[in-house]
C-alpha atoms as a PDB file:
ATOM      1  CA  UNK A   1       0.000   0.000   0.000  1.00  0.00           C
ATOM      2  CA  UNK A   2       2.577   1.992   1.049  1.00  0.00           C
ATOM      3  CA  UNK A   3       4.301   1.784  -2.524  1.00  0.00           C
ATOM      4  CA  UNK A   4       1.179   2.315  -4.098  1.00  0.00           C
ATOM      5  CA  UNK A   5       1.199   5.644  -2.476  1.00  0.00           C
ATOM      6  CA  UNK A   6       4.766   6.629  -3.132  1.00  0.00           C
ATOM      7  CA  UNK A   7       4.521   5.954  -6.575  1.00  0.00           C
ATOM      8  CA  UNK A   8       1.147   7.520  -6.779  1.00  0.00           C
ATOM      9  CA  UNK A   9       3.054  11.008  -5.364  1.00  0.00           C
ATOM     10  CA  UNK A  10       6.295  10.349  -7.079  1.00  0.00           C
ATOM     11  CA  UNK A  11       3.956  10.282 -10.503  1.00  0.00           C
ATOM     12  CA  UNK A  12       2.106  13.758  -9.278  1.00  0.00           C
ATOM     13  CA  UNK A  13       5.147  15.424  -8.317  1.00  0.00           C
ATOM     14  CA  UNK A  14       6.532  14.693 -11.977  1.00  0.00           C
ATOM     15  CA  UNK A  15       3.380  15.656 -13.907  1.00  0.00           C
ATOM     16  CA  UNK A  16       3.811  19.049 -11.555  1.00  0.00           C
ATOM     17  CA  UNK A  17       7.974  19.272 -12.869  1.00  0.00           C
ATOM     18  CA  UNK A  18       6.787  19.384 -16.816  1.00  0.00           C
ATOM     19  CA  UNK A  19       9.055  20.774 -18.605  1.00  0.00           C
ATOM     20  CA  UNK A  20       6.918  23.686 -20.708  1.00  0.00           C
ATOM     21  CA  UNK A  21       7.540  23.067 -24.402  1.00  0.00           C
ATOM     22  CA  UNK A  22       8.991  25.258 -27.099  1.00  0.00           C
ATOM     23  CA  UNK A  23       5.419  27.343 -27.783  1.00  0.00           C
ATOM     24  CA  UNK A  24       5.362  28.163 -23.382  1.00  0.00           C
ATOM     25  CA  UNK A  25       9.088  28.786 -23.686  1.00  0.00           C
ATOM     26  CA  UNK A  26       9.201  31.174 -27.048  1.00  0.00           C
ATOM     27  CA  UNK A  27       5.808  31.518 -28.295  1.00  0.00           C
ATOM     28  CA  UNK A  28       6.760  33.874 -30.686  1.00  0.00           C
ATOM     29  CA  UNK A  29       9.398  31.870 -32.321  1.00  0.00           C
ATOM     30  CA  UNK A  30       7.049  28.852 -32.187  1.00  0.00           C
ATOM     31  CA  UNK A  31       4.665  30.500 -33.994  1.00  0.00           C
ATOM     32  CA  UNK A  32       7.052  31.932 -36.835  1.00  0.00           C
ATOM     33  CA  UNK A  33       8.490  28.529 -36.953  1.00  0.00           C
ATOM     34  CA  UNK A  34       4.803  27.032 -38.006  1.00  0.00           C
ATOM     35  CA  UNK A  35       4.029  29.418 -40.009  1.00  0.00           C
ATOM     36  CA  UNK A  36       7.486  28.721 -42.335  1.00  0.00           C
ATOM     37  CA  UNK A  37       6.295  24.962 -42.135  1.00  0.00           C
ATOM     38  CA  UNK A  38       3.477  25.509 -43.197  1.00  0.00           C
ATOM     39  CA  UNK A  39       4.349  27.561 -46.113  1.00  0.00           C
ATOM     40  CA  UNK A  40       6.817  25.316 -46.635  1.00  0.00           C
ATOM     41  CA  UNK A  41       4.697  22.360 -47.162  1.00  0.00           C
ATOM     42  CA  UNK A  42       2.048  23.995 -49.035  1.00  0.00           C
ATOM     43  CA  UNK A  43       4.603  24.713 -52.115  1.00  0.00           C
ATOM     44  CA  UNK A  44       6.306  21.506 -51.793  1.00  0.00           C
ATOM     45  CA  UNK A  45       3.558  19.783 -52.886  1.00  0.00           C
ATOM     46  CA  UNK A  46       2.278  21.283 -56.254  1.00  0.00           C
ATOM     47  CA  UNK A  47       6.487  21.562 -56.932  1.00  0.00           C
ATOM     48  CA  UNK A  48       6.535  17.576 -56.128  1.00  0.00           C
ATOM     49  CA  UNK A  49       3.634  16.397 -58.399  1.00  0.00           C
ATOM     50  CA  UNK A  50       5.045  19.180 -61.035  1.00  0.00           C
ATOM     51  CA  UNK A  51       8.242  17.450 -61.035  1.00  0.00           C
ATOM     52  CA  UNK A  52       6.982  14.023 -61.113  1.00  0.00           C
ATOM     53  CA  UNK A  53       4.434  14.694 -64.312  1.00  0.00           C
ATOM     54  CA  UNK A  54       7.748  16.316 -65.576  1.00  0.00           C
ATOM     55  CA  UNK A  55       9.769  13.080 -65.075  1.00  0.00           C
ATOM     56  CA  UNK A  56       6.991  10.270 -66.306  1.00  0.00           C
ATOM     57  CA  UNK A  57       6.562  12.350 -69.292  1.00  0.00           C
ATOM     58  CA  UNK A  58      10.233  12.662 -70.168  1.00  0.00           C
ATOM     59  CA  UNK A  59      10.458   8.813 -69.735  1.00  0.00           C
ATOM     60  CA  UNK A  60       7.578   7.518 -71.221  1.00  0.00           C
ATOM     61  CA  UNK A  61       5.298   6.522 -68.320  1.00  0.00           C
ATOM     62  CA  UNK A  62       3.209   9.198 -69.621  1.00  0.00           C
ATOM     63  CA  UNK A  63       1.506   9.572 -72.849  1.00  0.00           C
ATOM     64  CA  UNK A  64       2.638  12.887 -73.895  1.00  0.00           C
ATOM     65  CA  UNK A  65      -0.324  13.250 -76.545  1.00  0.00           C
ATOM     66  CA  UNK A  66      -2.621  13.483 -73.696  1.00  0.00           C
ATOM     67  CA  UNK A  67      -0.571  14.228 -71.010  1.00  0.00           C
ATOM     68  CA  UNK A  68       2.409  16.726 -72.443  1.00  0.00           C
ATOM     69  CA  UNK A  69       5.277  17.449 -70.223  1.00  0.00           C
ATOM     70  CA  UNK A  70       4.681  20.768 -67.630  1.00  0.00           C
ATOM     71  CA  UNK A  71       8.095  22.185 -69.598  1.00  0.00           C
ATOM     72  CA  UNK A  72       5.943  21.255 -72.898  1.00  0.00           C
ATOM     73  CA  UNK A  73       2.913  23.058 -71.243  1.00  0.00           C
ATOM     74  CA  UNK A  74       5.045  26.362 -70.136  1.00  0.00           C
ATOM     75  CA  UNK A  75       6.378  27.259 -73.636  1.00  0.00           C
ATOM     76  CA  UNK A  76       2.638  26.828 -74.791  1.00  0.00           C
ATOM     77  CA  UNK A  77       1.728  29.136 -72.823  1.00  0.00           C
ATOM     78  CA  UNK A  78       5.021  31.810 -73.565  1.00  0.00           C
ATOM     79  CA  UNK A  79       4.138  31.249 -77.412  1.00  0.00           C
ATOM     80  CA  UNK A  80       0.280  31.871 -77.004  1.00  0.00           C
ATOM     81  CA  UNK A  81       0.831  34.915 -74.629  1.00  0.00           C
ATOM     82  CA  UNK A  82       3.640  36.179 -77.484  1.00  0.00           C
ATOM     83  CA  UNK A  83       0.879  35.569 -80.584  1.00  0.00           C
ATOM     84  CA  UNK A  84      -1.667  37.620 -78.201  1.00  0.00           C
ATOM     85  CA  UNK A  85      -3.937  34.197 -78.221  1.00  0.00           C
ATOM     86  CA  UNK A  86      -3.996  34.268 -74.401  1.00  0.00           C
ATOM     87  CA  UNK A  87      -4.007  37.733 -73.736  1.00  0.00           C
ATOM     88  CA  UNK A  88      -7.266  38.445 -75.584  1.00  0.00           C
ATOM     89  CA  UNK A  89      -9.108  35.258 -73.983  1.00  0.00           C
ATOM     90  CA  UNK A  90      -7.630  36.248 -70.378  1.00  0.00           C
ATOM     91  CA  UNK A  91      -8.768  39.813 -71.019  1.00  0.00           C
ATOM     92  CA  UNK A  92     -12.289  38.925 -72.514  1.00  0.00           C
ATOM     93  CA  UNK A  93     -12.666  36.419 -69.503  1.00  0.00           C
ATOM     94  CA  UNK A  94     -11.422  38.765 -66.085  1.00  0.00           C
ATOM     95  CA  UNK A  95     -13.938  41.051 -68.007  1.00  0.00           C
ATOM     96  CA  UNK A  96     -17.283  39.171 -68.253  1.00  0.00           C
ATOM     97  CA  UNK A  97     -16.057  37.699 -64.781  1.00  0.00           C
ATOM     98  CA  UNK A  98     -15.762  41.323 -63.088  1.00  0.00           C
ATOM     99  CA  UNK A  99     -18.777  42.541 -64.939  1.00  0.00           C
ATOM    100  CA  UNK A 100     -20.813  39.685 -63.837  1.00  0.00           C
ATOM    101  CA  UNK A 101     -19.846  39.199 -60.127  1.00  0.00           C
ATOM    102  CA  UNK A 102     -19.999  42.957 -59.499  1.00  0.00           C
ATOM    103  CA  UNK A 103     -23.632  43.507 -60.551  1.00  0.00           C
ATOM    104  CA  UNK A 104     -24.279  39.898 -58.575  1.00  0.00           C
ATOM    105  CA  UNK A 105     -23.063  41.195 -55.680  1.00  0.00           C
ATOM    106  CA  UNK A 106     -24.341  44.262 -55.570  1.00  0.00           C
ATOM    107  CA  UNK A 107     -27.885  43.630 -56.371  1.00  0.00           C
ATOM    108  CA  UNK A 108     -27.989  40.672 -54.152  1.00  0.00           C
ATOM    109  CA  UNK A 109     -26.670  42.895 -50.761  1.00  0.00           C
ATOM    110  CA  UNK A 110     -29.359  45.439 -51.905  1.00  0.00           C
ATOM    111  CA  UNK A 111     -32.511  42.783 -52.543  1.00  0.00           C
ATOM    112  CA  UNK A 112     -31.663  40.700 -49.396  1.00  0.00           C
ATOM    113  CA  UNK A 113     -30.848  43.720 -47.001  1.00  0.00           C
ATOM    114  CA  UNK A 114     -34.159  44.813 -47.859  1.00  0.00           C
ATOM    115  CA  UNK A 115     -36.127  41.890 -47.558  1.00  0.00           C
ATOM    116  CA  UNK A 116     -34.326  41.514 -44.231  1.00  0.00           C
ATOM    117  CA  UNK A 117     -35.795  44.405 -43.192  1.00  0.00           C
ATOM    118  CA  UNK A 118     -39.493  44.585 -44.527  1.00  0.00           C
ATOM    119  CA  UNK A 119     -41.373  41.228 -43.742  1.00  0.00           C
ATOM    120  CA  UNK A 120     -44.000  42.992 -46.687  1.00  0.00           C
ATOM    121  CA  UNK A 121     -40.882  42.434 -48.949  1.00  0.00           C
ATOM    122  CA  UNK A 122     -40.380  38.760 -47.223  1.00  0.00           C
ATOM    123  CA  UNK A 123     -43.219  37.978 -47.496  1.00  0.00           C
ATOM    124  CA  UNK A 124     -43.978  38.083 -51.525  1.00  0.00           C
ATOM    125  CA  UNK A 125     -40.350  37.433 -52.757  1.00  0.00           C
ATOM    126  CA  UNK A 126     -38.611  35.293 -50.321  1.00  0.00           C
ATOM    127  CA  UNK A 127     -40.376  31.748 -51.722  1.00  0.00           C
ATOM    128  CA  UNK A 128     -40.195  32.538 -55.160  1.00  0.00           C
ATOM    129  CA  UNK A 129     -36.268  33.512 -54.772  1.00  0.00           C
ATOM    130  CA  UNK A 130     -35.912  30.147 -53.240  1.00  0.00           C
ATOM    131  CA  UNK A 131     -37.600  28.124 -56.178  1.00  0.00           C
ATOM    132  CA  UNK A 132     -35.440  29.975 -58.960  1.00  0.00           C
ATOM    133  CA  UNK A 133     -32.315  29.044 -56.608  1.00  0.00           C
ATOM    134  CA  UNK A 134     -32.861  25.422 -56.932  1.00  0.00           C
ATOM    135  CA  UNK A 135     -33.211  26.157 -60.731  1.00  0.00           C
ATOM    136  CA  UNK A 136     -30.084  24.774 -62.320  1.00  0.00           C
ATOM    137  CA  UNK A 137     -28.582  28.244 -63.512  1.00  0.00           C
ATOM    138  CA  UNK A 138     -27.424  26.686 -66.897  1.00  0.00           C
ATOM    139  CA  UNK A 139     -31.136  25.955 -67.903  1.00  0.00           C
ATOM    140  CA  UNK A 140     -31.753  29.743 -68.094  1.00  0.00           C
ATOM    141  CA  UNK A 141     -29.108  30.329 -70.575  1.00  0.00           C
ATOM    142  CA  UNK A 142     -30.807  29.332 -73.543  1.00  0.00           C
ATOM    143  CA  UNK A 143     -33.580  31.800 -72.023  1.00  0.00           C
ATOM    144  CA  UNK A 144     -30.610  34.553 -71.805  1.00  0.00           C
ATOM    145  CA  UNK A 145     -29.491  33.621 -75.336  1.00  0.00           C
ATOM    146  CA  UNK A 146     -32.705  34.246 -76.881  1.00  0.00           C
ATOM    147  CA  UNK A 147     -32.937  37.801 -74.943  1.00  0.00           C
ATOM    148  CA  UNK A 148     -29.814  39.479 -74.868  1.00  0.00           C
ATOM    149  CA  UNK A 149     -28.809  37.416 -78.665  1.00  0.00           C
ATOM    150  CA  UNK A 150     -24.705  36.429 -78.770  1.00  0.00           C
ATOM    151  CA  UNK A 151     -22.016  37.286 -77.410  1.00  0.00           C
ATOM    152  CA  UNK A 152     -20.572  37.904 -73.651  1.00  0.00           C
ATOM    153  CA  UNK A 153     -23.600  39.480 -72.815  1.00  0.00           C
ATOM    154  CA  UNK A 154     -25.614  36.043 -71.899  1.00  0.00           C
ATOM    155  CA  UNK A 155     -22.566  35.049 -70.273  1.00  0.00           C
ATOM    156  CA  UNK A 156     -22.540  38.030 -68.123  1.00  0.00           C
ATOM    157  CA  UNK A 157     -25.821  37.850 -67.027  1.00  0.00           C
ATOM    158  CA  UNK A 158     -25.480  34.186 -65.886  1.00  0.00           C
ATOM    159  CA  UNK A 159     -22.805  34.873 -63.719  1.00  0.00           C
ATOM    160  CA  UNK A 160     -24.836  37.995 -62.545  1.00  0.00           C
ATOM    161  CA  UNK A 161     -27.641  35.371 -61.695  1.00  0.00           C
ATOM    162  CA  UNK A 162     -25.562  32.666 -60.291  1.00  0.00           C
ATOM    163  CA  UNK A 163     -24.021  34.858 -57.930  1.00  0.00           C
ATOM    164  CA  UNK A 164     -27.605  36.815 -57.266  1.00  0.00           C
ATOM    165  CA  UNK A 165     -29.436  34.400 -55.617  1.00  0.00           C
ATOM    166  CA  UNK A 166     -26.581  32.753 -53.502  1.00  0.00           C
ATOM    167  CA  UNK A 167     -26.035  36.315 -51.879  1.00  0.00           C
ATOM    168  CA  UNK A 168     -29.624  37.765 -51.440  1.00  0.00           C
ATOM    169  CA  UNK A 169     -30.411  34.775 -49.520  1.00  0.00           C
ATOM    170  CA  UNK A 170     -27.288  34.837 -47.871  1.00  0.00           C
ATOM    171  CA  UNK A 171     -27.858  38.654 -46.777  1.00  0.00           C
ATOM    172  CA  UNK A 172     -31.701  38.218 -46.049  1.00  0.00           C
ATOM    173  CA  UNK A 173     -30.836  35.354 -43.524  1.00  0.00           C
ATOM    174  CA  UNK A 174     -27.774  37.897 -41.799  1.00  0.00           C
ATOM    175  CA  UNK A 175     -30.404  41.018 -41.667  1.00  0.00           C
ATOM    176  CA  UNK A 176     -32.938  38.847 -40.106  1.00  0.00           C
ATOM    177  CA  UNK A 177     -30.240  36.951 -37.591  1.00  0.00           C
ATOM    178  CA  UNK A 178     -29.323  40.282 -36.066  1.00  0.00           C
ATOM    179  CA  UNK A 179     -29.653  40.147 -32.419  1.00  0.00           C
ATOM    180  CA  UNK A 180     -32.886  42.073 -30.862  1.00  0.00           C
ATOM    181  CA  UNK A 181     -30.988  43.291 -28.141  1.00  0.00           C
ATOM    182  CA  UNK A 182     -28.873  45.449 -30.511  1.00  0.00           C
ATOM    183  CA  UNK A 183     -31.895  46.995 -31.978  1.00  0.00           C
ATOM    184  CA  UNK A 184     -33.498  47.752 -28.276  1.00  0.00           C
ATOM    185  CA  UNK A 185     -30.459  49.406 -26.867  1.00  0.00           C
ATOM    186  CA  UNK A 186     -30.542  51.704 -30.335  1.00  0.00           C
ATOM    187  CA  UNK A 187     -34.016  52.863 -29.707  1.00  0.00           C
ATOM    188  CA  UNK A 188     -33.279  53.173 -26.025  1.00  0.00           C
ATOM    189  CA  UNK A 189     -30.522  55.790 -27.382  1.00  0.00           C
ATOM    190  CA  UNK A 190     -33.149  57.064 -29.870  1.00  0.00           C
ATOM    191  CA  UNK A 191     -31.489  55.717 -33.437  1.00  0.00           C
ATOM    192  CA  UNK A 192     -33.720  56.296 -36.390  1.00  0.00           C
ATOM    193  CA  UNK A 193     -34.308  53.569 -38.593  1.00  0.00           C
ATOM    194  CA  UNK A 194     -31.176  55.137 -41.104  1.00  0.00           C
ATOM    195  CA  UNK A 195     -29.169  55.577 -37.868  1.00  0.00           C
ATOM    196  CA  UNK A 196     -30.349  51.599 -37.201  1.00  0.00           C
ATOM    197  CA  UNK A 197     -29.368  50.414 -40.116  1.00  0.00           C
ATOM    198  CA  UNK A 198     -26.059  52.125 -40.540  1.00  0.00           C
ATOM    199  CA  UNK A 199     -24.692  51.616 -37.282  1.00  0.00           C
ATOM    200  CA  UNK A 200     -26.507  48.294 -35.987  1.00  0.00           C
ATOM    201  CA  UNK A 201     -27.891  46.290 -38.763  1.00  0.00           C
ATOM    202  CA  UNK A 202     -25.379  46.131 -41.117  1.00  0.00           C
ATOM    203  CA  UNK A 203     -21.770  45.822 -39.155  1.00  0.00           C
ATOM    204  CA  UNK A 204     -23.410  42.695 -37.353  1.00  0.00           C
ATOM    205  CA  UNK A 205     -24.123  41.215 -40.293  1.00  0.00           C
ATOM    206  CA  UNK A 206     -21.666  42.064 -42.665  1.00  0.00           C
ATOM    207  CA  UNK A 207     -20.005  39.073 -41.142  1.00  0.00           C
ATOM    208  CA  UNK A 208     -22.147  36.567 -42.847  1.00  0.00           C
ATOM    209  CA  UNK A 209     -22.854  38.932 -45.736  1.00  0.00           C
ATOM    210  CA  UNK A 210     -19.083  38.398 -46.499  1.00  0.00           C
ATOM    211  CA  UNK A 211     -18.779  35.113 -45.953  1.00  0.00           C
ATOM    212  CA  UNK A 212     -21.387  34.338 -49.063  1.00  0.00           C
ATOM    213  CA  UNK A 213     -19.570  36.875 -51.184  1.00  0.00           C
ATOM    214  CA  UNK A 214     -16.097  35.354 -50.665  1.00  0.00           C
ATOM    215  CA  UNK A 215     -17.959  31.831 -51.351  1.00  0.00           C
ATOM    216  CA  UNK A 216     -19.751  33.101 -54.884  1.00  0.00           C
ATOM    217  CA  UNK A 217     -16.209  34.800 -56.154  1.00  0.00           C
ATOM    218  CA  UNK A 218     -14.876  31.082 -56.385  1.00  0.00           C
ATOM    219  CA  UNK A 219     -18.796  30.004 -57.898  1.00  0.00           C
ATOM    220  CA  UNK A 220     -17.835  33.327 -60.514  1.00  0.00           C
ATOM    221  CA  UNK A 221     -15.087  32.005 -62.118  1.00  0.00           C
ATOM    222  CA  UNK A 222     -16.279  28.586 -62.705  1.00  0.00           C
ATOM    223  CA  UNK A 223     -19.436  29.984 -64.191  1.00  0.00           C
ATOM    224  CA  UNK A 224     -18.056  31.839 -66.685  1.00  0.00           C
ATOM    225  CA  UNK A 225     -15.065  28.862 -67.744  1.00  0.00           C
ATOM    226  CA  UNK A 226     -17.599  26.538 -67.969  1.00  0.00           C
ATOM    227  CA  UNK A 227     -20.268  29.115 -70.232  1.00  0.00           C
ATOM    228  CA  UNK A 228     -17.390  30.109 -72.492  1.00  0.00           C
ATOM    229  CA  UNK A 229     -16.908  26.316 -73.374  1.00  0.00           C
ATOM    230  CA  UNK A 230     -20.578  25.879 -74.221  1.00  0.00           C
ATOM    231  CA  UNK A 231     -20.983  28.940 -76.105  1.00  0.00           C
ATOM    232  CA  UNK A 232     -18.260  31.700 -76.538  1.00  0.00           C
ATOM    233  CA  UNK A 233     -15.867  33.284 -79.666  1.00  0.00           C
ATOM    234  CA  UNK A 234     -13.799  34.050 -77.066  1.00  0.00           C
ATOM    235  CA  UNK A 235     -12.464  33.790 -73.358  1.00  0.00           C
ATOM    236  CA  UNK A 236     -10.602  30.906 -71.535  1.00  0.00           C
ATOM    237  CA  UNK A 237     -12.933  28.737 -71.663  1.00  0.00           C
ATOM    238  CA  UNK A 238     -13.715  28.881 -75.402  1.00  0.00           C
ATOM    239  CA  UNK A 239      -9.551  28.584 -75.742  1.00  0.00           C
ATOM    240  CA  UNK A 240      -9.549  25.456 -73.404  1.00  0.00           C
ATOM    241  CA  UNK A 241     -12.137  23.741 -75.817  1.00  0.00           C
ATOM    242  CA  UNK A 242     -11.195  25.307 -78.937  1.00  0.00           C
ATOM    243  CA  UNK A 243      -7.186  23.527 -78.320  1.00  0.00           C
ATOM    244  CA  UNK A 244      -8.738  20.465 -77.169  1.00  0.00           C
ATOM    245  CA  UNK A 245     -10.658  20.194 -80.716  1.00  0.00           C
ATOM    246  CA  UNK A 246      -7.300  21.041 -82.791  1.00  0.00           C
ATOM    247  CA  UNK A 247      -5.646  18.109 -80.686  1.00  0.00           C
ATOM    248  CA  UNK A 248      -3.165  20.934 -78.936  1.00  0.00           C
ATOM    249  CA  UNK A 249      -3.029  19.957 -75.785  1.00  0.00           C
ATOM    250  CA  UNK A 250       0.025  21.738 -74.772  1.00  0.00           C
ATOM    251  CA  UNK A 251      -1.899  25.354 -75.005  1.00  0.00           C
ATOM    252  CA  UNK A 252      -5.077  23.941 -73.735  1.00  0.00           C
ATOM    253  CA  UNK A 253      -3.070  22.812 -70.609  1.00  0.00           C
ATOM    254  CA  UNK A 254      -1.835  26.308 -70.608  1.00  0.00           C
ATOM    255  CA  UNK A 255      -5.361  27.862 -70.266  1.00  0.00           C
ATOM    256  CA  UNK A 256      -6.594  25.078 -67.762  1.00  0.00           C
ATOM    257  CA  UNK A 257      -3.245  26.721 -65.428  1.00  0.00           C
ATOM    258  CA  UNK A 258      -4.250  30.204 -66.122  1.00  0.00           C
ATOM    259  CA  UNK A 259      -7.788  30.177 -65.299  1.00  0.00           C
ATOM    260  CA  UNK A 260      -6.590  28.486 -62.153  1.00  0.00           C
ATOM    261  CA  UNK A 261      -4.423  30.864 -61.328  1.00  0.00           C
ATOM    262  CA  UNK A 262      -7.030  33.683 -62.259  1.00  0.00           C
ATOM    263  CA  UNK A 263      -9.268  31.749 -59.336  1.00  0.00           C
ATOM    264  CA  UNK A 264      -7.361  31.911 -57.159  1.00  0.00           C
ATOM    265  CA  UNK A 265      -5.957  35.419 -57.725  1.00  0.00           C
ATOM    266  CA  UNK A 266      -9.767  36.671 -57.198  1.00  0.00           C
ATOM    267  CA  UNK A 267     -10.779  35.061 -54.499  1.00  0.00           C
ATOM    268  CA  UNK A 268      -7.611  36.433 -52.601  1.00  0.00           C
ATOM    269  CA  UNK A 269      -8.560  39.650 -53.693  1.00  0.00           C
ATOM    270  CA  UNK A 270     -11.710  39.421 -52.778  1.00  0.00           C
ATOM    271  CA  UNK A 271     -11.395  38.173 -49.467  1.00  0.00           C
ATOM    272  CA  UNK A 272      -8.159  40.998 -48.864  1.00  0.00           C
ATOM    273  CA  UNK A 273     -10.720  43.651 -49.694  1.00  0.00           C
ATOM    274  CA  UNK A 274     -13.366  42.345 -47.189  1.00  0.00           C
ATOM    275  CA  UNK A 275     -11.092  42.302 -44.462  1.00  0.00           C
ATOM    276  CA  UNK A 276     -11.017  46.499 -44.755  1.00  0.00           C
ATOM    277  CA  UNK A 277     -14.938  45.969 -45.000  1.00  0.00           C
ATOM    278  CA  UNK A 278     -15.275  44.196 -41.892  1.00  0.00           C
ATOM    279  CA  UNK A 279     -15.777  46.688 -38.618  1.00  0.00           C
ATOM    280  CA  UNK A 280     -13.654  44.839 -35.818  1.00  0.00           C
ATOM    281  CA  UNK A 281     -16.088  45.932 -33.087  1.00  0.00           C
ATOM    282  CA  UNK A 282     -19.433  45.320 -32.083  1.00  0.00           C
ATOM    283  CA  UNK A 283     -22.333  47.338 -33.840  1.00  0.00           C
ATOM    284  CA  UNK A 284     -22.405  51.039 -32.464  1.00  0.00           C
ATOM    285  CA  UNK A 285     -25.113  53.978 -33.258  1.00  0.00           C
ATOM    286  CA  UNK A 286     -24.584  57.346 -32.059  1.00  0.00           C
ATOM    287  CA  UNK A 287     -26.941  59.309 -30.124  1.00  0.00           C
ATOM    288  CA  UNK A 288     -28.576  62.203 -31.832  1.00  0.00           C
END
């Protein structure tokens, strides 16, 4: 029994003499340390499957016809951006794809902030928003087509739309979520309803407002790919397809990378310039 006990103290006096680690001892450092890790990691990966693709290509594992080498790919892509080929599809797609988004976003803040606000509003939109959200977006194309006739018009609209609905519903849902006790204390302090919405309403849920923007930036660019495949004279996507008819898959590799990159160029962007539109504090009024 006796040993029982002195083993049972020897083992709490030990857990007591921990040594602290390397994040009690130089948090700091620890922290830098991670961060270079992780960076670390994150490029070594796309670097190691690059250089494997590069290898089984140069060897034969790979069929190049289908499956050119990334060094095949990369002067592609010099030659197409030299001939202008690449320049006018990147510049016709960042176009339609800033066009587009932009009037998405903003409508879709607008619509939902004020159906957040007036249950009238609610009340004869809110289900029918919801049906033509289920609506596969692509099946209104033909129906854009027809309207707006060819070009990147249709396309612009569709990316317009696909990013609409995602972000009025989005912004309806924040409006509504908004704490009552925020809106109490500002008509304690007499607010007006501008006042209310300026300095409550909207900095407590910007939050989730953003959140659905960042989300439909990604939803943007694949949108607008994809449309230029089906039906385009010009953009990435049409590129991408247009290579892949003419059996040359070193340039439509080339555009595949790009609009990749272009993803995730805008959706860094995007989220960079929501971090200025984010208040850090709570939701404050003033008192008039």
């Amino acid at each position: 029994m006796s040993t029982l006990m002195t083993s049972h103290d020897q083992l709490g006096r030990d857990l007591v003499r921990r040594a602290p680690g390397p994040a009690e001892l130089d948090p700091k450092r620890h922290a830098r340390s991670r961060r270079i890790a992780g960076l670390i990691l994150a490029w070594a990966t796309p670097v190691l499957l690059v250089a494997a693709w590069e290898v089984s290509a140069r060897f034969g594992s790979l069929d190049t016809r289908f499956f050119p080498a990334p060094s095949t790919i990369w002067q592609a892509g010099v030659r197409s951006i030299q001939d202008g080929t690449m320049t006018g599809a990147i510049t016709a797609t960042v176009r339609s794809l800033l066009i587009g988004y932009g009037a998405g976003v903003a409508s879709g803040v607008a619509l939902g902030v004020l159906l957040g606000l007036s249950w009238v509003a609610r009340s004869a939109l809110e289900h029918t928003l919801v049906a033509l959200y289920t609506l596969p977006k692509l099946a209104l194309f033909p129906v854009f087509l027809l309207v707006f006739g060819l070009g990147s018009t249709p396309q612009i609209v569709l990316v317009a739309v696909s990013v609409f609905f995602i972000v009025v519903l989005a912004s309806t849902t924040a409006v509504i979520s908004v704490e009552q006790g925020y809106r109490d204390a500002a008509a304690v302090f007499g607010a007006k309803r501008m006042q209310l919405l300026r300095h409550v309403i909207i900095p407590a849920a910007l939050p989730a407002i953003a959140t659905a923007i960042r989300l439909t930036a990604g939803i943007a660019i694949l949108v607008i790919v994809g449309i230029e495949m089906v039906s385009g004279d010009r953009g990435l996507g049409y590129l991408i397809f247009q290579r892949s008819q003419v059996f040359d898959p070193g340039t439509m590799y080339a555009g595949v990378v790009i609009a990749g990159l272009i993803g995730v160029a805008f959706t860094g962007l995007v989220s960079f310039a929501l971090k200025f539109a984010i208040p850090q504090q709570r939701p404050r009024f003033r008192h008039s």
